[in-house]
PDB file of N, CA and C in Angstrom:
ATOM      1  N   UNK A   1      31.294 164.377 -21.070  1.00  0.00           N
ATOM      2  CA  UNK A   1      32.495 163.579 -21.190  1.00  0.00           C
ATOM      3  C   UNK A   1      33.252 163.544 -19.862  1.00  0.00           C
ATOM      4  N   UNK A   2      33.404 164.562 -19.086  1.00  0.00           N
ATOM      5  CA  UNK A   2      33.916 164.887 -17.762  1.00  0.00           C
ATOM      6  C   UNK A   2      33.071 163.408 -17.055  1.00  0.00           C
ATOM      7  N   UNK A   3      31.981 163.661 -16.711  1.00  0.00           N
ATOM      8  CA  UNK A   3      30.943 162.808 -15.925  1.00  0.00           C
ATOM      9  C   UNK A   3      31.528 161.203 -16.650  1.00  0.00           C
ATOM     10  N   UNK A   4      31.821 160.699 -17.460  1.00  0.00           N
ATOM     11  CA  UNK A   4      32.071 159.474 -18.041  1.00  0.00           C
ATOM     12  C   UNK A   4      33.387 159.321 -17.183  1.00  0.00           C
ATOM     13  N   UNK A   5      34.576 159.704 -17.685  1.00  0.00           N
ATOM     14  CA  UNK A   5      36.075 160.351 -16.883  1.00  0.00           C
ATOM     15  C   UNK A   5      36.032 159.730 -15.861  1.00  0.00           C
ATOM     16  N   UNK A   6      35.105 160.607 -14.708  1.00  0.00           N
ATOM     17  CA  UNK A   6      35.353 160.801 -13.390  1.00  0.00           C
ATOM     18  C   UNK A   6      34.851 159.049 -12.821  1.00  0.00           C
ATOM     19  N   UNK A   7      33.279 158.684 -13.820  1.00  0.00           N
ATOM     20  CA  UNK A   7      32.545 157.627 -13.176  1.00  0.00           C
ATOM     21  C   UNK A   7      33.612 156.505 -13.603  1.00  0.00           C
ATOM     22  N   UNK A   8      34.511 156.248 -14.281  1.00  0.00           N
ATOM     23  CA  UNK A   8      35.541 155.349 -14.847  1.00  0.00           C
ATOM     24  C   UNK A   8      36.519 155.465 -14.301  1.00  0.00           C
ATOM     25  N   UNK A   9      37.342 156.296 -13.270  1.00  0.00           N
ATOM     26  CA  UNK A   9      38.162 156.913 -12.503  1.00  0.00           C
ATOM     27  C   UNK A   9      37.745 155.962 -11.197  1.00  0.00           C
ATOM     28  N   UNK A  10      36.467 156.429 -10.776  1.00  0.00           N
ATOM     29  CA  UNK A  10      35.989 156.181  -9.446  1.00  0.00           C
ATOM     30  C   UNK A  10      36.017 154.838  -9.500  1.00  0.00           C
ATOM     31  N   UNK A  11      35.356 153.870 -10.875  1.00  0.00           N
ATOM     32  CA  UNK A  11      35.218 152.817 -10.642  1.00  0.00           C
ATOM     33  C   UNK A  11      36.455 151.823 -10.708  1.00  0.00           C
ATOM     34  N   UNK A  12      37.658 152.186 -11.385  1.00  0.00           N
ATOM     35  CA  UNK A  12      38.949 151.669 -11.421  1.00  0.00           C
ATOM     36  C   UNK A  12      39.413 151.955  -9.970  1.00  0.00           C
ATOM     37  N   UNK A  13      39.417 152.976  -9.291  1.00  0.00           N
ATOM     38  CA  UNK A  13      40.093 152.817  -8.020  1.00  0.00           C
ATOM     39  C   UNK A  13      39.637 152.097  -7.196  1.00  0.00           C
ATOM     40  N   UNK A  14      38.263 151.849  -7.498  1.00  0.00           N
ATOM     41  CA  UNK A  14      37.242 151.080  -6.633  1.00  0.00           C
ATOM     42  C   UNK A  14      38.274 149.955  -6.339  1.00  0.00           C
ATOM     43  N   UNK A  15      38.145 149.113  -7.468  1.00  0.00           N
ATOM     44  CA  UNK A  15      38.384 147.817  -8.173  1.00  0.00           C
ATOM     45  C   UNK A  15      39.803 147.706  -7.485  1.00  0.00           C
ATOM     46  N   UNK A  16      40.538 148.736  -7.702  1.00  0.00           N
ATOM     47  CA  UNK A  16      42.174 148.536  -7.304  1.00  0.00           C
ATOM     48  C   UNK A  16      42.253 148.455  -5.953  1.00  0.00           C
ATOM     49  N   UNK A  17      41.309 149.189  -5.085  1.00  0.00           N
ATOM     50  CA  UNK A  17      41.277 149.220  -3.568  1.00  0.00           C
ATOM     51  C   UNK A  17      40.983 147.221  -3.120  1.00  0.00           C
ATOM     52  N   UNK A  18      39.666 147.252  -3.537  1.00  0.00           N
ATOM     53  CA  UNK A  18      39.237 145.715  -3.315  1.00  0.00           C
ATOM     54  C   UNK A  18      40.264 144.591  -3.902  1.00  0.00           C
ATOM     55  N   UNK A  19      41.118 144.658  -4.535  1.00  0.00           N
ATOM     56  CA  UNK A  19      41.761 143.933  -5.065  1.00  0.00           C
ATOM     57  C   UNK A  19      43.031 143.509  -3.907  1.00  0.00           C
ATOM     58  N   UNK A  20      43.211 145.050  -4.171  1.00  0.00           N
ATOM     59  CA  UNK A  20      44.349 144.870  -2.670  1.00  0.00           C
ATOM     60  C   UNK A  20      43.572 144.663  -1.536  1.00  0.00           C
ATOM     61  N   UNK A  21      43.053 144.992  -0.795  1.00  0.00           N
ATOM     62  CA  UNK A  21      41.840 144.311   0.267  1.00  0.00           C
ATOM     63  C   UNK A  21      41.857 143.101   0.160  1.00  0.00           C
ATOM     64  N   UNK A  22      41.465 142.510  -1.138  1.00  0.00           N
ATOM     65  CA  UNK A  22      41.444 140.856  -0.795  1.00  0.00           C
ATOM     66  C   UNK A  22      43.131 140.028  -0.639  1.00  0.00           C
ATOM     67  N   UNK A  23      43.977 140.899  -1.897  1.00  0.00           N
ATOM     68  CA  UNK A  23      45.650 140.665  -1.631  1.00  0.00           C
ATOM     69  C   UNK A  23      45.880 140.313  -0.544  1.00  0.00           C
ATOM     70  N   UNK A  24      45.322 141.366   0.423  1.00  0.00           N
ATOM     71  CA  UNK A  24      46.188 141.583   2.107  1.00  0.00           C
ATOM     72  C   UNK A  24      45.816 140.194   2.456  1.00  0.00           C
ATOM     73  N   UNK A  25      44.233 140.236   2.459  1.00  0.00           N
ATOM     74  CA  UNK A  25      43.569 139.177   3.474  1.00  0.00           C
ATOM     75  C   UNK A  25      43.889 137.685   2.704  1.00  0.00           C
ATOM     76  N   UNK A  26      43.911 136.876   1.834  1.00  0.00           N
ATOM     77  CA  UNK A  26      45.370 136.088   1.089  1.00  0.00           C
ATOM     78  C   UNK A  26      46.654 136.114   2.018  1.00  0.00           C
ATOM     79  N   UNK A  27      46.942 137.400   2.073  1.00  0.00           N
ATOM     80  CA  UNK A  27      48.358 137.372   2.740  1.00  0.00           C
ATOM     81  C   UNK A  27      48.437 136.846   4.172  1.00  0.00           C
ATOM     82  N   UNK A  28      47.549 137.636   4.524  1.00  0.00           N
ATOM     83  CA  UNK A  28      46.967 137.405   6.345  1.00  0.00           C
ATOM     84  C   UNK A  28      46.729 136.246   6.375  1.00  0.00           C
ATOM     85  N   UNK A  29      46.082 135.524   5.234  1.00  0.00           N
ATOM     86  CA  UNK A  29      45.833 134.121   6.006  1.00  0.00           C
ATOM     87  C   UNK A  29      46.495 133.034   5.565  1.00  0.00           C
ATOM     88  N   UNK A  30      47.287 133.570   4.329  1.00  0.00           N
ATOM     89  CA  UNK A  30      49.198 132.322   4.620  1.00  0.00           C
ATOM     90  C   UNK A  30      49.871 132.799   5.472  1.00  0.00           C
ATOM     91  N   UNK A  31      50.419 134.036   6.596  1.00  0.00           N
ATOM     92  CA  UNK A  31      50.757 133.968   7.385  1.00  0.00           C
ATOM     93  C   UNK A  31      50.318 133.411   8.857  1.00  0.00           C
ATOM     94  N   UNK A  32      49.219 133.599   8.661  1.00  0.00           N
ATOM     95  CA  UNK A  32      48.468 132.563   9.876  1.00  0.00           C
ATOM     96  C   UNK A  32      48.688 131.248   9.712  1.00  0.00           C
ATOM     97  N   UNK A  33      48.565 130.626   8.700  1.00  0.00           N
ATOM     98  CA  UNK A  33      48.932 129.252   8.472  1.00  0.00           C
ATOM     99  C   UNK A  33      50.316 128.759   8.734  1.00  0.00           C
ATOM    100  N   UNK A  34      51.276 129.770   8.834  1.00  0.00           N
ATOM    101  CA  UNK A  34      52.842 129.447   8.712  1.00  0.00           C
ATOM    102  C   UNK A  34      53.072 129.177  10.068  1.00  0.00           C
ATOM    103  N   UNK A  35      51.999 130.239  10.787  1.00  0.00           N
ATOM    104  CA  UNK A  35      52.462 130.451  12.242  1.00  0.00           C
ATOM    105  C   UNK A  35      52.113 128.993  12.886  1.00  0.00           C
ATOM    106  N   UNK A  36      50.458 128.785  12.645  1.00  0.00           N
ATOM    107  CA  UNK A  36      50.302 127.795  13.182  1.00  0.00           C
ATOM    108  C   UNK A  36      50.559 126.287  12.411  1.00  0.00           C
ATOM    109  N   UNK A  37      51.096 126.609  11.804  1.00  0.00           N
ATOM    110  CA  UNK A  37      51.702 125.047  11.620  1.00  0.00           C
ATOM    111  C   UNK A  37      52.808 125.067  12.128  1.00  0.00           C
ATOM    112  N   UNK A  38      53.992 126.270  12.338  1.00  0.00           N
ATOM    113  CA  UNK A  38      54.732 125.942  13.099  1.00  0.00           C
ATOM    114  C   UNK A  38      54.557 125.717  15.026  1.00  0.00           C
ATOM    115  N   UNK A  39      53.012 125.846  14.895  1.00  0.00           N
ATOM    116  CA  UNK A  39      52.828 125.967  16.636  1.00  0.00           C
ATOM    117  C   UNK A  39      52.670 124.265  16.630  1.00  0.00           C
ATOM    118  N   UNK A  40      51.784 123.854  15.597  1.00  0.00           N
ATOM    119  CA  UNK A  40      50.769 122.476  15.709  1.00  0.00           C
ATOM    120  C   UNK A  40      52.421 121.399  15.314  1.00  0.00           C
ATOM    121  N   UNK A  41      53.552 122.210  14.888  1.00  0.00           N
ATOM    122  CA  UNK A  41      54.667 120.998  14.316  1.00  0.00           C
ATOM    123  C   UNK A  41      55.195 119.818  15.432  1.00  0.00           C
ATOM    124  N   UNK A  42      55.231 120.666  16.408  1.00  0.00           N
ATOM    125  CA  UNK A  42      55.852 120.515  17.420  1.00  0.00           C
ATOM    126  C   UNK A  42      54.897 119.077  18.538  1.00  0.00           C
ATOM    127  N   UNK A  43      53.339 119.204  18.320  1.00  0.00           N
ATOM    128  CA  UNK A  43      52.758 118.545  18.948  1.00  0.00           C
ATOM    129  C   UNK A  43      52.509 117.274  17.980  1.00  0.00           C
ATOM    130  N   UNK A  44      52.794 116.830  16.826  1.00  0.00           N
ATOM    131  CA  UNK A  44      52.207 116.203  15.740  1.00  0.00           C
ATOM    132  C   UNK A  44      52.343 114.678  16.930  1.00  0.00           C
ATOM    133  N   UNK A  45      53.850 114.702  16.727  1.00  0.00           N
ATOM    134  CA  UNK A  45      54.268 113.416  17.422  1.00  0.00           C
ATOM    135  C   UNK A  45      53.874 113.236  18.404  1.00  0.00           C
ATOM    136  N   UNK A  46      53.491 113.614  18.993  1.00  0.00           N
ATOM    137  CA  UNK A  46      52.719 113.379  20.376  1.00  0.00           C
ATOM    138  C   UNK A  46      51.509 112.666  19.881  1.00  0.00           C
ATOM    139  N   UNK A  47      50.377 113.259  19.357  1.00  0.00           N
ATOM    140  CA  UNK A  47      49.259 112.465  18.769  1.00  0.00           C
ATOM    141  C   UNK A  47      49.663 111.345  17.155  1.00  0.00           C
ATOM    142  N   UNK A  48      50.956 111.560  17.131  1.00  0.00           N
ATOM    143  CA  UNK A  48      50.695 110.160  16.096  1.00  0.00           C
ATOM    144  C   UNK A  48      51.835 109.231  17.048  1.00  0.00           C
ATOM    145  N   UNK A  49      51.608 109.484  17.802  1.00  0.00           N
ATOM    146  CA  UNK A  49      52.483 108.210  18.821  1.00  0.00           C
ATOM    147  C   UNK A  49      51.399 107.418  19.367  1.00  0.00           C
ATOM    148  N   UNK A  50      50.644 108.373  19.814  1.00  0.00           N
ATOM    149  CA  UNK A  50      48.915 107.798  20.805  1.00  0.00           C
ATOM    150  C   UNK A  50      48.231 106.821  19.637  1.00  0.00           C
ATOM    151  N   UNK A  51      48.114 107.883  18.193  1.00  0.00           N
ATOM    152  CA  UNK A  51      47.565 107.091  17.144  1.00  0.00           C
ATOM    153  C   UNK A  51      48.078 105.344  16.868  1.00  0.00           C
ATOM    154  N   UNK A  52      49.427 105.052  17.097  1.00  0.00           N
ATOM    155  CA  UNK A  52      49.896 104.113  16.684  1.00  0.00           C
ATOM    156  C   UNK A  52      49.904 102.964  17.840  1.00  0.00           C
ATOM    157  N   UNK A  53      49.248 103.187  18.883  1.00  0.00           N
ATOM    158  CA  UNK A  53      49.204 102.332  19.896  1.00  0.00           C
ATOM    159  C   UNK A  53      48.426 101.506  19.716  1.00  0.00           C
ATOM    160  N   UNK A  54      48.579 100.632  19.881  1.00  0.00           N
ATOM    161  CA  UNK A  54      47.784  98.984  19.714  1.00  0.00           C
ATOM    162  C   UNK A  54      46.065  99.180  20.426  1.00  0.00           C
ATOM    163  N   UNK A  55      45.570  99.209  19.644  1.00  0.00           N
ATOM    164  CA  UNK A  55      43.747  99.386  20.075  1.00  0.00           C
ATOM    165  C   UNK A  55      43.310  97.714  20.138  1.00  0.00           C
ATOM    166  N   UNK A  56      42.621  97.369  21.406  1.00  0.00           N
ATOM    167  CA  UNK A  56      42.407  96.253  21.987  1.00  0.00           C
ATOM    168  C   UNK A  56      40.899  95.822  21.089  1.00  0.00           C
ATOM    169  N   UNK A  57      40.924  94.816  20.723  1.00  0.00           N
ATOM    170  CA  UNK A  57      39.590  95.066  19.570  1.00  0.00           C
ATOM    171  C   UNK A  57      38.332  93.849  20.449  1.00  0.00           C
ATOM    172  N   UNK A  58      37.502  94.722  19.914  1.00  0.00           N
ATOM    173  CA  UNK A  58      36.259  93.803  20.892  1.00  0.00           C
ATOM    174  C   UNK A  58      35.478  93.217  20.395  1.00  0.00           C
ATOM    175  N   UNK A  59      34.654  92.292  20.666  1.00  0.00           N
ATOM    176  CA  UNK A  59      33.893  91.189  20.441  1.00  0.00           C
ATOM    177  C   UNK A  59      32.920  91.780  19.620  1.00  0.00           C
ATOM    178  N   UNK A  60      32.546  91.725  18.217  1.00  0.00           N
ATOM    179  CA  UNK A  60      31.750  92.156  17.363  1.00  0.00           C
ATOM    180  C   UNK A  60      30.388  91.635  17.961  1.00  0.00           C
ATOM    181  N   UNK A  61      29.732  92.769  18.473  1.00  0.00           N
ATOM    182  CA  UNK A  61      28.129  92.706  18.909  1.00  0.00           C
ATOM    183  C   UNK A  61      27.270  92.285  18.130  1.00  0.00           C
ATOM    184  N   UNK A  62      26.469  91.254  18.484  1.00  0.00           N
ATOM    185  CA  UNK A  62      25.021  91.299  17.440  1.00  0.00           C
ATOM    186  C   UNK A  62      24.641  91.927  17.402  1.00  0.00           C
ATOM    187  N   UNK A  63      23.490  91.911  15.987  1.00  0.00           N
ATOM    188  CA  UNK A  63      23.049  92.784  16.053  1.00  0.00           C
ATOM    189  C   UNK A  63      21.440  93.403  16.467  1.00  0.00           C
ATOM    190  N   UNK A  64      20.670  93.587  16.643  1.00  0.00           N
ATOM    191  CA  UNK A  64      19.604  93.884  16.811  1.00  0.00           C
ATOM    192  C   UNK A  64      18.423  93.051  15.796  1.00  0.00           C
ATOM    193  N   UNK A  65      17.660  91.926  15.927  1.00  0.00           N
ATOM    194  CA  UNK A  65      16.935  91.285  15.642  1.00  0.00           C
ATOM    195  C   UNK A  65      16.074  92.018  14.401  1.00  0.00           C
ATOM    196  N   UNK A  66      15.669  93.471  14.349  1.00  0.00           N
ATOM    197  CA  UNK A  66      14.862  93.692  13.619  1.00  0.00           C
ATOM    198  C   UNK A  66      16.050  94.707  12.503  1.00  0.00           C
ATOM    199  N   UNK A  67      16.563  94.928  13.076  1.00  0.00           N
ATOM    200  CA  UNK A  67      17.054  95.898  11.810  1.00  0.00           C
ATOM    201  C   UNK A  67      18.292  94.879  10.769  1.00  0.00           C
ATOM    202  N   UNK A  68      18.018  95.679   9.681  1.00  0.00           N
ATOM    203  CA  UNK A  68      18.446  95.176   8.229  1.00  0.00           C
ATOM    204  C   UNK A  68      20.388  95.124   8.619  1.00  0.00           C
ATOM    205  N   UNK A  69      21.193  93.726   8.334  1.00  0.00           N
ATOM    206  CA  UNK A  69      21.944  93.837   8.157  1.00  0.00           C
ATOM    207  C   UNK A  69      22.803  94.859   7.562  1.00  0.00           C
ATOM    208  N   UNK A  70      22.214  95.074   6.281  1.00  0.00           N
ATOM    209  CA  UNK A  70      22.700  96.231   5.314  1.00  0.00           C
ATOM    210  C   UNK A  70      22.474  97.519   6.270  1.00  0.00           C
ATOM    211  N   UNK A  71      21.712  97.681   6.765  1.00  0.00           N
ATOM    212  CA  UNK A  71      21.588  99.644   7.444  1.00  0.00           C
ATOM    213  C   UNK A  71      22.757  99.121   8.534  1.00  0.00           C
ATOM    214  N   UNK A  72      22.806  98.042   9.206  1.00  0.00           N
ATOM    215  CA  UNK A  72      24.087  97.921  10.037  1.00  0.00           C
ATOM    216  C   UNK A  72      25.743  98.102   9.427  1.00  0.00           C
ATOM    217  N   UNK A  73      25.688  97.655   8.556  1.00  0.00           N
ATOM    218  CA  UNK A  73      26.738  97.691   7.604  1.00  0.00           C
ATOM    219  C   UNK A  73      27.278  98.773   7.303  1.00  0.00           C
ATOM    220  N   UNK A  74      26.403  99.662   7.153  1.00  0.00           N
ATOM    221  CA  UNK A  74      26.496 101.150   6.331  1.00  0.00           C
ATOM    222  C   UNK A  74      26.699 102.067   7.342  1.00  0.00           C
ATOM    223  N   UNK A  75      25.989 101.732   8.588  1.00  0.00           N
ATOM    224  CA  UNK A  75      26.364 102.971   9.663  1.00  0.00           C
ATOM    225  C   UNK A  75      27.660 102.697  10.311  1.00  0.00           C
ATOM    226  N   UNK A  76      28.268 101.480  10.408  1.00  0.00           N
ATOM    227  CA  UNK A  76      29.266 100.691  10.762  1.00  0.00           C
ATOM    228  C   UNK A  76      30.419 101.452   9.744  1.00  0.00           C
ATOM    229  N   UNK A  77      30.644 101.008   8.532  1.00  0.00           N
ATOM    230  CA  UNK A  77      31.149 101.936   7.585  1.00  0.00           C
ATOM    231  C   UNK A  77      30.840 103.679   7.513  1.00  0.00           C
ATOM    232  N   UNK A  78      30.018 103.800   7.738  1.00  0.00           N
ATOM    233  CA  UNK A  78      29.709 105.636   8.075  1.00  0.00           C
ATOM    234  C   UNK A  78      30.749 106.290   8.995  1.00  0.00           C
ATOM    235  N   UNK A  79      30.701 105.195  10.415  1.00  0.00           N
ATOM    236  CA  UNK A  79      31.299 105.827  11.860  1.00  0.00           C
ATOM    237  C   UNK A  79      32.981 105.388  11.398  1.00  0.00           C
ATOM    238  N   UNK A  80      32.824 104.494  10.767  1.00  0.00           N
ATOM    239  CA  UNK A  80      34.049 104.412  10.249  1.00  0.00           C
ATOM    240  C   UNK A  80      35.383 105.187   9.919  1.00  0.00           C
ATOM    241  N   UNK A  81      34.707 105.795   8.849  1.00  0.00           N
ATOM    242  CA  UNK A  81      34.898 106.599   7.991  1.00  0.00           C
ATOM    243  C   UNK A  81      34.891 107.738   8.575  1.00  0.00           C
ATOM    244  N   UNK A  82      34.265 108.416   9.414  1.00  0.00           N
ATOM    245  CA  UNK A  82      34.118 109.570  10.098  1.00  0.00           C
ATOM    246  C   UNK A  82      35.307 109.232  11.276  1.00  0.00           C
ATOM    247  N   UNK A  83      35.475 108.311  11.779  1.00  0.00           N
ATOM    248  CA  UNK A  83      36.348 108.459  13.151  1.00  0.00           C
ATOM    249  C   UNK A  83      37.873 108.476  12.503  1.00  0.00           C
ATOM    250  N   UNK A  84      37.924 107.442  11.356  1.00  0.00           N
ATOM    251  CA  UNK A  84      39.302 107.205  10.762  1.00  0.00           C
ATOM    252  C   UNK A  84      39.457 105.532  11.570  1.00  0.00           C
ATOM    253  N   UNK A  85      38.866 105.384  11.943  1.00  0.00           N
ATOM    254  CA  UNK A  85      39.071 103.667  12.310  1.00  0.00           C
ATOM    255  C   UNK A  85      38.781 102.330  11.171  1.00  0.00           C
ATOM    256  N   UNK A  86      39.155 101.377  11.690  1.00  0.00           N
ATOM    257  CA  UNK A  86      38.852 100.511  11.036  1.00  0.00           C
ATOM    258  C   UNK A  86      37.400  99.827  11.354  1.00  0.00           C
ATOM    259  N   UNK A  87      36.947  99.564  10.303  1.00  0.00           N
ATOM    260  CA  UNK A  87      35.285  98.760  10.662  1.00  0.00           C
ATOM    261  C   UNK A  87      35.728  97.639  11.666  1.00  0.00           C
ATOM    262  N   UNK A  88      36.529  97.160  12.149  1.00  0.00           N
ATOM    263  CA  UNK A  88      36.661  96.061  12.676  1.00  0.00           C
ATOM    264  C   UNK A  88      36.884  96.678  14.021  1.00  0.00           C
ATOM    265  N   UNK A  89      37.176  97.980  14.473  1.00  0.00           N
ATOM    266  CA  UNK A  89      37.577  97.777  15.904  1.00  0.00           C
ATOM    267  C   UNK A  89      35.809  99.263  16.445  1.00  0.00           C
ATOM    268  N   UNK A  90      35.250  98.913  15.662  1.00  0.00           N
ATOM    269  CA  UNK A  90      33.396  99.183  15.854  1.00  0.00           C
ATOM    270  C   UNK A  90      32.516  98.496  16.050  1.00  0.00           C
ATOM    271  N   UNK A  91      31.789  98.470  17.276  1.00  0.00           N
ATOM    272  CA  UNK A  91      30.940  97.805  17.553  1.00  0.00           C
ATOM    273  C   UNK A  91      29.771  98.571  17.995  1.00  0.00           C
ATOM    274  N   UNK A  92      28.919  98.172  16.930  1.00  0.00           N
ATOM    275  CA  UNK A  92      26.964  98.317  16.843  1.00  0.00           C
ATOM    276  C   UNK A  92      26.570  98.168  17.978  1.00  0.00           C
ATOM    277  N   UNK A  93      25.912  98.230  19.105  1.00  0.00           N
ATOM    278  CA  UNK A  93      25.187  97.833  20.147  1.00  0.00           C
ATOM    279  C   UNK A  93      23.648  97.781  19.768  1.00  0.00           C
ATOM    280  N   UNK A  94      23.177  99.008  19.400  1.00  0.00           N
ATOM    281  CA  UNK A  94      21.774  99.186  19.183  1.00  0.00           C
ATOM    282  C   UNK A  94      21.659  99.970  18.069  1.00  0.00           C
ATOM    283  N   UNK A  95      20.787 100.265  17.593  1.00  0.00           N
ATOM    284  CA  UNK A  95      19.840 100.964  16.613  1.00  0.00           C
ATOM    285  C   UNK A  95      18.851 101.463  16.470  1.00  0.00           C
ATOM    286  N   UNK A  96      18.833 102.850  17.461  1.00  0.00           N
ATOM    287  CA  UNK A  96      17.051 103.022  17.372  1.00  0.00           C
ATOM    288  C   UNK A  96      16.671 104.387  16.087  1.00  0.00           C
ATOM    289  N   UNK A  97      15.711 104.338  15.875  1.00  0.00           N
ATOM    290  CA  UNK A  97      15.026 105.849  15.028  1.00  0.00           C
ATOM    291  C   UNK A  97      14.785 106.532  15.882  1.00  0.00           C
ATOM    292  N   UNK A  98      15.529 108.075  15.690  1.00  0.00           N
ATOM    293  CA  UNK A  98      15.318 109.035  16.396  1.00  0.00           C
ATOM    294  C   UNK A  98      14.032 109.730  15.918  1.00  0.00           C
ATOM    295  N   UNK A  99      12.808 109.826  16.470  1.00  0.00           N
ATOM    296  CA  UNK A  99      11.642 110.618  15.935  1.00  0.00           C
ATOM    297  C   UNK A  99      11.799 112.283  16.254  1.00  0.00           C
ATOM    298  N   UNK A 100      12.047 112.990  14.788  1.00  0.00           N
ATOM    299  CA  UNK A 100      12.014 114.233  15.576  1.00  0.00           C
ATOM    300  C   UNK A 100      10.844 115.105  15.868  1.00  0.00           C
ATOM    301  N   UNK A 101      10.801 116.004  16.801  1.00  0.00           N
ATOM    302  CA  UNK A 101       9.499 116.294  17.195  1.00  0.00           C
ATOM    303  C   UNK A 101       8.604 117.339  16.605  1.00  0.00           C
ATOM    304  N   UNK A 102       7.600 116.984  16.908  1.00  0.00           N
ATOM    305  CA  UNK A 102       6.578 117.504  15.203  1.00  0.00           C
ATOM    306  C   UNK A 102       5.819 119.195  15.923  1.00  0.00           C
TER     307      UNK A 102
END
């Protein structure tokens, strides 16, 4: 009965140690966040001033004779979507298949 006790003892403090362990590190990393958002507050306007500047839009490129409108479309919308731009101020030049090496 001792041996039951002790192994139920050991394993509750376990549990209470890791618990707080993860508590702290929770804690540690909303205080990191406080800090640096108050570091990043300060620069916001700076990059959403740049953001709002008039982007000069360019002559929508043809496109490449052999490849499928639609795969143009979609990577056009892909880079899109990934940069935060509008499909309209993207322009396709080429399209090749990258072969990777065997």
């Amino acid at each position: 009965m001792d041996k039951l006790l002790y192994g139920l003892t050991v394993a509750v403090i376990g549990l209470i140690i890791v618990f707080a362990g993860l508590l702290l590190v929770i804690l540690l990393i909303k205080i990191m966040g406080l800090i640096v958002g108050k570091m990043t507050a300060g620069k916001q306007p700076a990059a959403s001033a740049a953001a709002n500047t008039p982007v000069k839009p360019q002559a929508p490129a043809k496109p490449a004779a052999n490849a499928e409108q639609s795969l143009v479309v979609a990577i056009s919308a892909a880079v899109a979507a990934f940069t935060g731009l509008d499909q309209g101020h993207i322009a396709i030049r080429s399209i090749r298949e990258i072969i990777p090496n065997k």
